[in-house]
Protein backbone atom coordinates (compact mmCIF):
# COMPACT_ATOMS: atom_id res chain seq x y z
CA UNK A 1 16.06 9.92 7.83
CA UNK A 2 15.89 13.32 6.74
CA UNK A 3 14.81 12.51 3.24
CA UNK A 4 12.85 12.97 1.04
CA UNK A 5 12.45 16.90 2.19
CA UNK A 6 9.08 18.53 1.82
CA UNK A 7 9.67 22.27 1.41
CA UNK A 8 5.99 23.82 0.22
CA UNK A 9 2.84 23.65 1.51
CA UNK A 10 -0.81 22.71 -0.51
CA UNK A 11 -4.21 24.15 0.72
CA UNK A 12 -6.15 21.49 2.42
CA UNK A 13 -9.63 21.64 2.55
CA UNK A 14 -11.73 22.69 5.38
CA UNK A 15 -13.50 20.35 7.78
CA UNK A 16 -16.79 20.79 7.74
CA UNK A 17 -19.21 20.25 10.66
CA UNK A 18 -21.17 17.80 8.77
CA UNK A 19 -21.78 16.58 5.29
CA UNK A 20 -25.20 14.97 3.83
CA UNK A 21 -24.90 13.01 0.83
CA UNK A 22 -28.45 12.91 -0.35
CA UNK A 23 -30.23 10.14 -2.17
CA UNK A 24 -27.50 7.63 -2.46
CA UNK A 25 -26.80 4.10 -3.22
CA UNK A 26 -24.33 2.24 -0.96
CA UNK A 27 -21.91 -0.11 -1.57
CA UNK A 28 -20.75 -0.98 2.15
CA UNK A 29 -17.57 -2.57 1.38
CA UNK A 30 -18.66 -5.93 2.26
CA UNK A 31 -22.05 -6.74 0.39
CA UNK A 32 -22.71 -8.20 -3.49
CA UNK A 33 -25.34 -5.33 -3.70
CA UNK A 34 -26.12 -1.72 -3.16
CA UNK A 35 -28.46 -0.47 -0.97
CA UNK A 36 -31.63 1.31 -2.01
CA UNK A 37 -31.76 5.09 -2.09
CA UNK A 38 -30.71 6.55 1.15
CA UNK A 39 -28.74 9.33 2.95
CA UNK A 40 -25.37 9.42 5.02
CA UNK A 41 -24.64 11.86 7.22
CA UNK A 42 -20.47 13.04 7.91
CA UNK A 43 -19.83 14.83 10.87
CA UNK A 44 -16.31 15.88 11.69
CA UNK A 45 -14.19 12.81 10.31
CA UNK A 46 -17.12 9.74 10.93
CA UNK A 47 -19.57 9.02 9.67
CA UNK A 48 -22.49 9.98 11.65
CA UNK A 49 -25.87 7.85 10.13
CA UNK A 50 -27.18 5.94 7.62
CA UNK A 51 -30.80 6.11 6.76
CA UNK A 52 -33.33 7.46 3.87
CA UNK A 53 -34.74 9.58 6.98
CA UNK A 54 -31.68 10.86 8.05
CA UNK A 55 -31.29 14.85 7.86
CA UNK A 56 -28.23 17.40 8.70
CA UNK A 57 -28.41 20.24 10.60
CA UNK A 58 -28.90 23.89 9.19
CA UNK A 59 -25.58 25.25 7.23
CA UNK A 60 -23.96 21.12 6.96
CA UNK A 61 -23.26 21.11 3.48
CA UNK A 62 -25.28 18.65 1.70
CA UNK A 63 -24.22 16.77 -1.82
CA UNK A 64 -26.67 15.86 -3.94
CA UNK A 65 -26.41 12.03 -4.99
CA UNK A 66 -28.97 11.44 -7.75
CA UNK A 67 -28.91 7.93 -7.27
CA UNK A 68 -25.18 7.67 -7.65
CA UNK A 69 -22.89 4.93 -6.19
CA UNK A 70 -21.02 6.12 -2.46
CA UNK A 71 -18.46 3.46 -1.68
CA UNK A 72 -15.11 3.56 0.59
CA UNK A 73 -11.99 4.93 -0.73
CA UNK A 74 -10.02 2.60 -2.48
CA UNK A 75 -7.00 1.42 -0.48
CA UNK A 76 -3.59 0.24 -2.57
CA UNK A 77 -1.65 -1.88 0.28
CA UNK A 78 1.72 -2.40 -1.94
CA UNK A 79 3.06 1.56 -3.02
CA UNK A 80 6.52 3.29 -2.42
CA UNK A 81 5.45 6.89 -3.03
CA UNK A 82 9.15 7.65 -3.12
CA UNK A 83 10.83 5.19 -5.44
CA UNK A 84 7.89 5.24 -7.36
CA UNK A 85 8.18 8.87 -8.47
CA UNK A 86 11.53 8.28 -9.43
CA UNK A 87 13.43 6.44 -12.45
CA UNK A 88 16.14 4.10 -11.28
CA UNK A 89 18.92 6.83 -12.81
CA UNK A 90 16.92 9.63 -11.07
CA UNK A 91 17.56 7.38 -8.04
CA UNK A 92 21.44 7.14 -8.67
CA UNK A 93 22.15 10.42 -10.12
CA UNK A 94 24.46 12.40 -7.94
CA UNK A 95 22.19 15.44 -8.71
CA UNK A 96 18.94 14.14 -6.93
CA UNK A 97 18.46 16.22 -3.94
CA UNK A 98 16.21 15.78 -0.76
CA UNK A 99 13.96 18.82 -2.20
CA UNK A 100 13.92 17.62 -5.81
CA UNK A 101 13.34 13.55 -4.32
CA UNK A 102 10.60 15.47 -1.74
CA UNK A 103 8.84 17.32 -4.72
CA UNK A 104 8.68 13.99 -6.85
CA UNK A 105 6.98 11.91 -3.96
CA UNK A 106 4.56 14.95 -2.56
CA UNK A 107 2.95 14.92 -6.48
CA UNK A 108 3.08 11.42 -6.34
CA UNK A 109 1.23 11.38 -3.22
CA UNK A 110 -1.18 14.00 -4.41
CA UNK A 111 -2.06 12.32 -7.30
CA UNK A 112 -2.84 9.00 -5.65
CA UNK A 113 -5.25 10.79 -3.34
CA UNK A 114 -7.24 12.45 -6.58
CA UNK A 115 -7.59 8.77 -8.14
CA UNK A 116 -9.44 8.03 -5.08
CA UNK A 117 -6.44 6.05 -2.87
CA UNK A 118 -7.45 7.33 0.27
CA UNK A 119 -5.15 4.68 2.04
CA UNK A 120 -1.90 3.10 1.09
CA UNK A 121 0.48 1.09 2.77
CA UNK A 122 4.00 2.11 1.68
CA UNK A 123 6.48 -1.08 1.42
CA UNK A 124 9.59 0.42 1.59
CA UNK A 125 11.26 3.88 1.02
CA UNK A 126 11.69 6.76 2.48
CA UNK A 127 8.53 7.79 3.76
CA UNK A 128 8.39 9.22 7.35
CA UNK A 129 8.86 13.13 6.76
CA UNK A 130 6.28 12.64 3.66
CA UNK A 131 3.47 11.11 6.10
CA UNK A 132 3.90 13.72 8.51
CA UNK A 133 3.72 16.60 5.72
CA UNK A 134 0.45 15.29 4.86
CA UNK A 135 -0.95 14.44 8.65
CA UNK A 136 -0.36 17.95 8.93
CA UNK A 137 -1.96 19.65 5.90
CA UNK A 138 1.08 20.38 4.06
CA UNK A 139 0.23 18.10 1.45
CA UNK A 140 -2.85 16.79 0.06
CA UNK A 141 -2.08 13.16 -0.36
CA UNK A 142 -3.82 9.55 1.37
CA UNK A 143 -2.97 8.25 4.75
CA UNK A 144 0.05 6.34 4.96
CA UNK A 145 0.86 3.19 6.80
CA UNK A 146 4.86 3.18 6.88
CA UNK A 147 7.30 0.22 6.49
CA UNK A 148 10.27 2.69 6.36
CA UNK A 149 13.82 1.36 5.29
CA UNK A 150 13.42 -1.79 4.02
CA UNK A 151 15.54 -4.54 6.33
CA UNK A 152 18.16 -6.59 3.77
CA UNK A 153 20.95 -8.99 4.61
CA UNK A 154 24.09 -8.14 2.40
CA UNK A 155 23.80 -9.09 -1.40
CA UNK A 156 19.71 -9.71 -0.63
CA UNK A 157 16.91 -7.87 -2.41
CA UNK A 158 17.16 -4.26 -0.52
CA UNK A 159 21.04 -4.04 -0.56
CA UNK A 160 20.75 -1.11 -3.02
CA UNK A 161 24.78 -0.33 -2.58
CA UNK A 162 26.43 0.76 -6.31
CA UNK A 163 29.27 -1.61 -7.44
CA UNK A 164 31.77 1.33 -5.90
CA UNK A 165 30.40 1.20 -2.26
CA UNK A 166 32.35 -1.34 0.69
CA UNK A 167 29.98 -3.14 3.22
CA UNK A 168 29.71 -0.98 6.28
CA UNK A 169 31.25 -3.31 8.50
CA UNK A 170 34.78 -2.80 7.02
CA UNK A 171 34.65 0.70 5.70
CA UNK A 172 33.11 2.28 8.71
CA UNK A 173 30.84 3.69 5.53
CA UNK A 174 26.91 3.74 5.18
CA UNK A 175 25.61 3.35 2.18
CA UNK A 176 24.10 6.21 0.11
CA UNK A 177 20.92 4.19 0.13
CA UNK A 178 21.05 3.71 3.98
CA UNK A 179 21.81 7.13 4.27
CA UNK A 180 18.59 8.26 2.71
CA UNK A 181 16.34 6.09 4.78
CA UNK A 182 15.52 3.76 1.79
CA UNK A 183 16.82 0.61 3.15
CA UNK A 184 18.94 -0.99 6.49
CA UNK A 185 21.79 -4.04 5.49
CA UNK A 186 21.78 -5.94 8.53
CA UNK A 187 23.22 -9.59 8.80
CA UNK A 188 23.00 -11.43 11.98
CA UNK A 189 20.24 -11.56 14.41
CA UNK A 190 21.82 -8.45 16.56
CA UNK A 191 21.57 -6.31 13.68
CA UNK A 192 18.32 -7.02 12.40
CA UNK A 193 16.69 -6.26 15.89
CA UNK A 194 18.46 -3.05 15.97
CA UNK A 195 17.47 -2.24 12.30
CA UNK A 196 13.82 -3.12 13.07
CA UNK A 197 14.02 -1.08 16.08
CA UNK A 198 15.27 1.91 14.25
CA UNK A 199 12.37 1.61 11.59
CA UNK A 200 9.81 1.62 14.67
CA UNK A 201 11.23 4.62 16.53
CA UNK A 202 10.76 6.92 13.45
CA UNK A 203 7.58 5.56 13.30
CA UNK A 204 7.25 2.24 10.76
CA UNK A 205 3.20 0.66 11.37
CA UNK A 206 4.75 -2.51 10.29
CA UNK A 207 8.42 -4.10 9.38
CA UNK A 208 9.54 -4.69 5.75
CA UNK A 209 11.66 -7.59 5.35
CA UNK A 210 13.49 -9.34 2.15
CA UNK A 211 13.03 -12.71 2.05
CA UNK A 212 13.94 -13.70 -0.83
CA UNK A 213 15.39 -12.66 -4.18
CA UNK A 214 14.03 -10.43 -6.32
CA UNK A 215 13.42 -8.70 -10.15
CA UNK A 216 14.39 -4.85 -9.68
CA UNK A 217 17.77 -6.08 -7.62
CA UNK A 218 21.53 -6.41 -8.78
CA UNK A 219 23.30 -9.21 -6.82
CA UNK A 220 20.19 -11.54 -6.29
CA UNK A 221 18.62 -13.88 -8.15
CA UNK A 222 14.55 -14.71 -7.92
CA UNK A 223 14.87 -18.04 -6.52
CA UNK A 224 17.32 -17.29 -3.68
CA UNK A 225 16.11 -17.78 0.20
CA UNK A 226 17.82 -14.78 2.32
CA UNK A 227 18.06 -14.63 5.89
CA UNK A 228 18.16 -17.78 8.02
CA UNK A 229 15.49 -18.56 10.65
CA UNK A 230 17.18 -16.72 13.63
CA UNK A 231 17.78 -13.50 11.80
CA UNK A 232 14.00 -13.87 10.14
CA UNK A 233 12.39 -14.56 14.15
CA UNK A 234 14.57 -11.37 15.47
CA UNK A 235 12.59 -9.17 13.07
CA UNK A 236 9.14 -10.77 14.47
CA UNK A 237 10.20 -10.89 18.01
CA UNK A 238 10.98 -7.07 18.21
CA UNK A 239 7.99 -6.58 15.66
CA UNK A 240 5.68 -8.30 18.18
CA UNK A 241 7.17 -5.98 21.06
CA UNK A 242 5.87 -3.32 20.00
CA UNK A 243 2.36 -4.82 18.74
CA UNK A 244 3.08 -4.97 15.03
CA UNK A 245 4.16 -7.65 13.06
CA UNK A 246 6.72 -8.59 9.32
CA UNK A 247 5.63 -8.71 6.20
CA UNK A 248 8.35 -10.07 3.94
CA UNK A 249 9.66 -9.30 0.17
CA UNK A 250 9.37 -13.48 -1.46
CA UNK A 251 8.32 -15.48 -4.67
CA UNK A 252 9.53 -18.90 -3.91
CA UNK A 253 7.66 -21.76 -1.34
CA UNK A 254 11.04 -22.41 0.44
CA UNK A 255 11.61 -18.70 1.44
CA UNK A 256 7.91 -18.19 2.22
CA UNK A 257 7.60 -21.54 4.60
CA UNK A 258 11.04 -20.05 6.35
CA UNK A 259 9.17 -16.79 7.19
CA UNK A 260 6.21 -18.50 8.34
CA UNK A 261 8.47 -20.63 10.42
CA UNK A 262 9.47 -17.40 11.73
CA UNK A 263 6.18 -15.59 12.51
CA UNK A 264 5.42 -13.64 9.44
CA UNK A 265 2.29 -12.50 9.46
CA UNK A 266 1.99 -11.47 5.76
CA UNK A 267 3.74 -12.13 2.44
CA UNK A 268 4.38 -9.80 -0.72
CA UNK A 269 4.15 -10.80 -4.34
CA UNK A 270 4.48 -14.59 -3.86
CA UNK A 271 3.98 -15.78 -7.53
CA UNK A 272 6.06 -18.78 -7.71
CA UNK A 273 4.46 -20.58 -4.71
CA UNK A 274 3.19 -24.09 -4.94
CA UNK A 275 -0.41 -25.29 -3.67
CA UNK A 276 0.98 -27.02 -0.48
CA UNK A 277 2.25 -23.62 0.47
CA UNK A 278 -0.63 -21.75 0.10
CA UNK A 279 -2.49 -24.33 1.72
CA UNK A 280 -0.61 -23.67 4.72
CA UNK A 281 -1.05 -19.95 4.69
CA UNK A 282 -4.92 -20.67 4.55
CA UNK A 283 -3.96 -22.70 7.57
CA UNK A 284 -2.34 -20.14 9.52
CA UNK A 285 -4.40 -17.31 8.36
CA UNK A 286 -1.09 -15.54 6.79
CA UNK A 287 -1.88 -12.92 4.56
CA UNK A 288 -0.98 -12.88 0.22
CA UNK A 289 -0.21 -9.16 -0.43
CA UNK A 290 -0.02 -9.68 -4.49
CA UNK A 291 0.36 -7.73 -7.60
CA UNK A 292 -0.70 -8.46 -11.34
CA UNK A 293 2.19 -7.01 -12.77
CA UNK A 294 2.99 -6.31 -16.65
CA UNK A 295 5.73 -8.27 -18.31
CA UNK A 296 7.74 -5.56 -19.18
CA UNK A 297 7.92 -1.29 -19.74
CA UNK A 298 9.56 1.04 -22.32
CA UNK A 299 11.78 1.38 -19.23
CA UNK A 300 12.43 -1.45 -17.85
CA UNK A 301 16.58 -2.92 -18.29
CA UNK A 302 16.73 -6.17 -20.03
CA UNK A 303 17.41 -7.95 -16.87
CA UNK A 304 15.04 -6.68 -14.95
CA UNK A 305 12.60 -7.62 -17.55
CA UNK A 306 14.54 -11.35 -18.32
CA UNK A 307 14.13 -11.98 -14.08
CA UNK A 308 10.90 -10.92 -14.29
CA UNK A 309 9.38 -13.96 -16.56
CA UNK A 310 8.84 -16.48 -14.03
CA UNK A 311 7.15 -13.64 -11.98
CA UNK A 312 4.61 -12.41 -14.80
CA UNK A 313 3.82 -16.29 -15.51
CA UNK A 314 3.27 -17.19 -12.39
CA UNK A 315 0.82 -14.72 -11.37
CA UNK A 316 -2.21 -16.06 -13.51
CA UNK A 317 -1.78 -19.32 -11.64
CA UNK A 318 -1.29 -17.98 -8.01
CA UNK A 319 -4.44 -15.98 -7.48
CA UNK A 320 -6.64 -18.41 -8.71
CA UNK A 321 -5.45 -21.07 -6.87
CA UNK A 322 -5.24 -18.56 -3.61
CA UNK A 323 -8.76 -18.07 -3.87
CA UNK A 324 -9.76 -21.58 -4.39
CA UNK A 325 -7.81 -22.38 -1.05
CA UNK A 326 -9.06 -19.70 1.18
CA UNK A 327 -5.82 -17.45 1.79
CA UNK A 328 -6.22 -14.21 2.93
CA UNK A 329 -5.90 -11.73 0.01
CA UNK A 330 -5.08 -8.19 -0.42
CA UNK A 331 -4.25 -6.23 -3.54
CA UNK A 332 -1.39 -3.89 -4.44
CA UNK A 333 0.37 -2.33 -7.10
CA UNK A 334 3.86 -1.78 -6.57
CA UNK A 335 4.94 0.57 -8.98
CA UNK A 336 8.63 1.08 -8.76
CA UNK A 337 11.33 3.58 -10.72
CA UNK A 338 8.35 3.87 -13.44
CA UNK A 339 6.89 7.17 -12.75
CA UNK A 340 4.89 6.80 -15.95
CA UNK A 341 2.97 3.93 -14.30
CA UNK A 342 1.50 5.94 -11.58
CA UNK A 343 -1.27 7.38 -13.66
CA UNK A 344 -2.69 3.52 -14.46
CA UNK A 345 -3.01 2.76 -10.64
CA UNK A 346 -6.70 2.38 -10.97
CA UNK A 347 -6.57 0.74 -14.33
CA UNK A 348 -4.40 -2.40 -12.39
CA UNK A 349 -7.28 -2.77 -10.61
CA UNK A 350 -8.84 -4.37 -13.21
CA UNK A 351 -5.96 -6.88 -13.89
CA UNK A 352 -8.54 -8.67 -11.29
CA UNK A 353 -11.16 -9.56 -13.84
CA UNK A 354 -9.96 -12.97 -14.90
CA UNK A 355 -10.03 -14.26 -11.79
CA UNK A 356 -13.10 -12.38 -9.41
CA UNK A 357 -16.52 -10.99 -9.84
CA UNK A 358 -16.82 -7.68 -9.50
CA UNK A 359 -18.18 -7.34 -6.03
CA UNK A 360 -14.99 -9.62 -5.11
CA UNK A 361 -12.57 -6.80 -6.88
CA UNK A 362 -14.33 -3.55 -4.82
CA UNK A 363 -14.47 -5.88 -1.21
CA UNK A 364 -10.49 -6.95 -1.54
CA UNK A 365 -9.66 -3.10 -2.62
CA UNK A 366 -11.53 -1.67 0.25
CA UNK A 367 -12.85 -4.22 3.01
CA UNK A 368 -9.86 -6.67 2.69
CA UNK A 369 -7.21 -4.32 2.32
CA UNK A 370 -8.52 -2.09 5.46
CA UNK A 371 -8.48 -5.45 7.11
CA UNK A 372 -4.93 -6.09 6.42
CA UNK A 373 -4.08 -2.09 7.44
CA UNK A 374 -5.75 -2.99 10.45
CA UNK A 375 -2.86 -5.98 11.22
CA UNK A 376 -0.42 -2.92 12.53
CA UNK A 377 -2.53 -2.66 15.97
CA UNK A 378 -1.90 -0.08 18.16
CA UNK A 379 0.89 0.92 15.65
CA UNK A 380 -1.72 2.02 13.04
CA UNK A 381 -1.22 5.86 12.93
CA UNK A 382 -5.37 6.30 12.16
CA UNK A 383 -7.50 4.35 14.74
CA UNK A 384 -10.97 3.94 13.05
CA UNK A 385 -12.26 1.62 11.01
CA UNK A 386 -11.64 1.65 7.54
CA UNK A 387 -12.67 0.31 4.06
CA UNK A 388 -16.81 0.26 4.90
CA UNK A 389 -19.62 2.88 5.09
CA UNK A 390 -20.77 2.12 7.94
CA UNK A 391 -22.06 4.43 10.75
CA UNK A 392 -19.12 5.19 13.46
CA UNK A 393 -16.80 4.26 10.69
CA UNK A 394 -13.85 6.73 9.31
CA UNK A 395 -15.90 9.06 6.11
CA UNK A 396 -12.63 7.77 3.40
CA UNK A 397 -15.62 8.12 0.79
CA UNK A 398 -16.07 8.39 -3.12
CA UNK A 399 -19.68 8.93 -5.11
CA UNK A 400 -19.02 7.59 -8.04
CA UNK A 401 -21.24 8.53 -11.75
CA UNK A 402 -22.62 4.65 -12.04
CA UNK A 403 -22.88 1.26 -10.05
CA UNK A 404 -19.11 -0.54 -9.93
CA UNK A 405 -20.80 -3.70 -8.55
CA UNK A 406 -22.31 -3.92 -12.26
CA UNK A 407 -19.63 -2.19 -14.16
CA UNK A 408 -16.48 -2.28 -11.98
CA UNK A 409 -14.42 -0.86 -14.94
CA UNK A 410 -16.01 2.36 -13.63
CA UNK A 411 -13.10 2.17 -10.92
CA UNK A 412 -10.32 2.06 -13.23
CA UNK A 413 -10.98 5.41 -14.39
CA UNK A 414 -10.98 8.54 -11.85
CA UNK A 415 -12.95 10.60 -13.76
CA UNK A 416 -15.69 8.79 -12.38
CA UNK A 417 -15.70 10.06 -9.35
CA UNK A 418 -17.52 13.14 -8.50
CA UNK A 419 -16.40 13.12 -5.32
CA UNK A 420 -13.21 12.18 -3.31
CA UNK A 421 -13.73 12.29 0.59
CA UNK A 422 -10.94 11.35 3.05
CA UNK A 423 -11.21 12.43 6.63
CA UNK A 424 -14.08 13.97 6.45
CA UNK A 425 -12.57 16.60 3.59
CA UNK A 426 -13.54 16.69 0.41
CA UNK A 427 -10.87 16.77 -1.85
CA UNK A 428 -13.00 16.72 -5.09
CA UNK A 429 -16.19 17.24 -5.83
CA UNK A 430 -17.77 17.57 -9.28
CA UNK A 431 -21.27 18.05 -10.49
């Protein structure tokens, strides 16, 4: 799980006792409106208070608001930091090192933080040596919530073997994809609970799990339902052991009502589902971790972008109909062996519009989303609360030059935002 390999270090900057932001408007995370001018006081990683009287000490460094917007760093529950840095022949070229792979997802990491990200939750990758170079100031990047290897039965969506590689089982072989901690092949329920209990003891917040087909894949087609009931519940059961819970990789109604069935606790993507299905996540309070995803790139293969049709028309009917039925939604982006995409992660944001106001957008991308981090428990790796400004909550903050909640295309460009806060540490801060 050595991979990818972080070799140099990034100046992180200093904690400061306490930081005033002065004559502010806040957007709380939860609210249609901003608050009238006031001041909020950071001390150490928290935030402290929350008042127009409120003052800092003498020497707390104090950033002047002028009336400008302070909301909660956005939060992007649906990255890989890894695969998304790299191109898919990047991926499979025999010359991609752990250093060269490690370089790739540290700038990627760093460059989410500086378009205000101060959260993620990675999907699937190899992530765990990347997490903890950034926990530890080696990196500047956002905090991480880690799936780890993604968990795949043979010839399903994460069984990322090239056409010269044998199944494990008879060659005695692991895959060069296994190998490099970006995905487990297990088939039967013994091997699934020992593949979900390796992703938890290097440290996964929450188990990744393909449940059906998928668009970026080889062997599988979209509709396909993989893993049966048994093997789907072994993934929960040792989940739920350790406090966490599955989210699962599925388009289709038949392999989403299988992982409900099971215990799944969230689903990703989920564009071809029908209303009776959604209805019953409503129901059951299961979560809809979707995308709005473009039809096609300058470097996408032709049949990744011919599986990909029924995806890209599906999507304008799901959320719609999600939000008419009272699911529980969270946004993502899930950029994936498209590098070039990385630098429009805000910009997706607004992919929203057609279908929520404005103060709907900036809740699901901070409140909702936090909400959903918060479904790992005990296994979250940052206990605090997240995704509000809210006194005693975690200061993940951004002033941004305007009001969002009346022009929320001021998110989908970082130069906005005059000020990038995660921690407690300001990583940018502009006049």
């Amino acid at each position: 799980m050595a991979f990818p390999s972080i070799a140099s270090a990034q100046g992180t900057p200093p904690l400061e006792t306490e930081v005033l932001f002065r004559n502010v408007r806040v957007f709380d995370g939860v609210g249609p409106s901003l608050s009238g001018p006031t001041n909020v006081l950071v001390r150490g990683n928290h935030i402290a208070s929350i008042g127009p009287q409120v003052r800092s000490t003498s020497g707390a460094k104090v950033i002047e608001g002028r009336g400008r917007t302070l909301m909660p760093g956005l939060i992007d529950v649906h990255v890989h930091l890894t695969f998304g840095a790299l191109t898919q022949q990047q991926m499979a070229s025999p010359d991609l090192t752990p250093e060269k792979a490690g370089k790739a997802a540290a700038a990627n990491a760093t460059g989410t933080l500086m378009r205000g990200f101060t959260s993620v939750r990675d999907v699937g990758g190899p992530i765990f040596e990347l997490k903890q170079a950034i926990d530890s100031g080696r990196v500047n990047g956002p905090r991480i919530w880690p799936s780890g290897p993604t968990i795949s039965q043979t010839a399903g969506h994460g069984d990322y073997r090239t056409p010269d590689e044998g199944p494990r089982r008879w060659t005695g072989k692991a895959s060069r994809a296994e190998l490099m901690g970006a995905g487990y092949i297990a088939d039967g329920r013994d091997e699934v609970l020992a593949a979900t209990r390796e992703a938890l003891r290097f440290g996964a917040s929450q188990i990744k799990v393909m449940a059906g087909g998928g668009t970026s894949s080889d062997y599988d087609p979209v509709d396909v339902t993989q893993y049966t009931l048994d093997e789907m519940k072994a993934a929960v059961d040792a989940a739920e052991d350790w406090g966490t819970y599955v989210t699962v990789h599925a388009y289709t109604s038949r392999a989403v009502r299988r992982a409900i069935e099971a215990g799944v606790k969230c689903i990703e993507h989920g564009q071809l589902l029908d209303e009776d299905t959604l209805r019953l996540m409503a129901e059951r309070g299961i979560w809809l971790s979707s995308q709005n995803l473009v039809e096609s790139t300058d470097a996408m293969s032709p049949q990744r972008r011919e599986k990909r049709k029924p995806v890209i028309e599906g999507q304008a009917r799901l959320w719609p109909m999600a939000k008419r039925l009272g699911v529980k939604l969270a946004w993502g982006t899930d950029f994936l062996f498209e590098p070039e995409l990385n630098a429009q992660q805000n910009a997706y944001i607004l992919r929203l519009k057609p279908w929520f106001t404005s103060a709907e957008i900036l809740k699901m991308v901070t409140h909702d989303n936090a909400e959903l981090l918060a479904l790992s428990g005990l296994r979250s790796p940052y206990q605090g609360k997240l995704g509000v400004v809210q006194e005693g909550a975690l200061a993940d903050l951004l002033l941004i030059n305007g009001n969002p909640l009346a022009n929320v295309d001021l998110v989908g460009n970082p130069a906005n935002f005059s000020v990038i806060m995660k921690d407690g540490r300001v990583f940018k801060e502009t006049t």
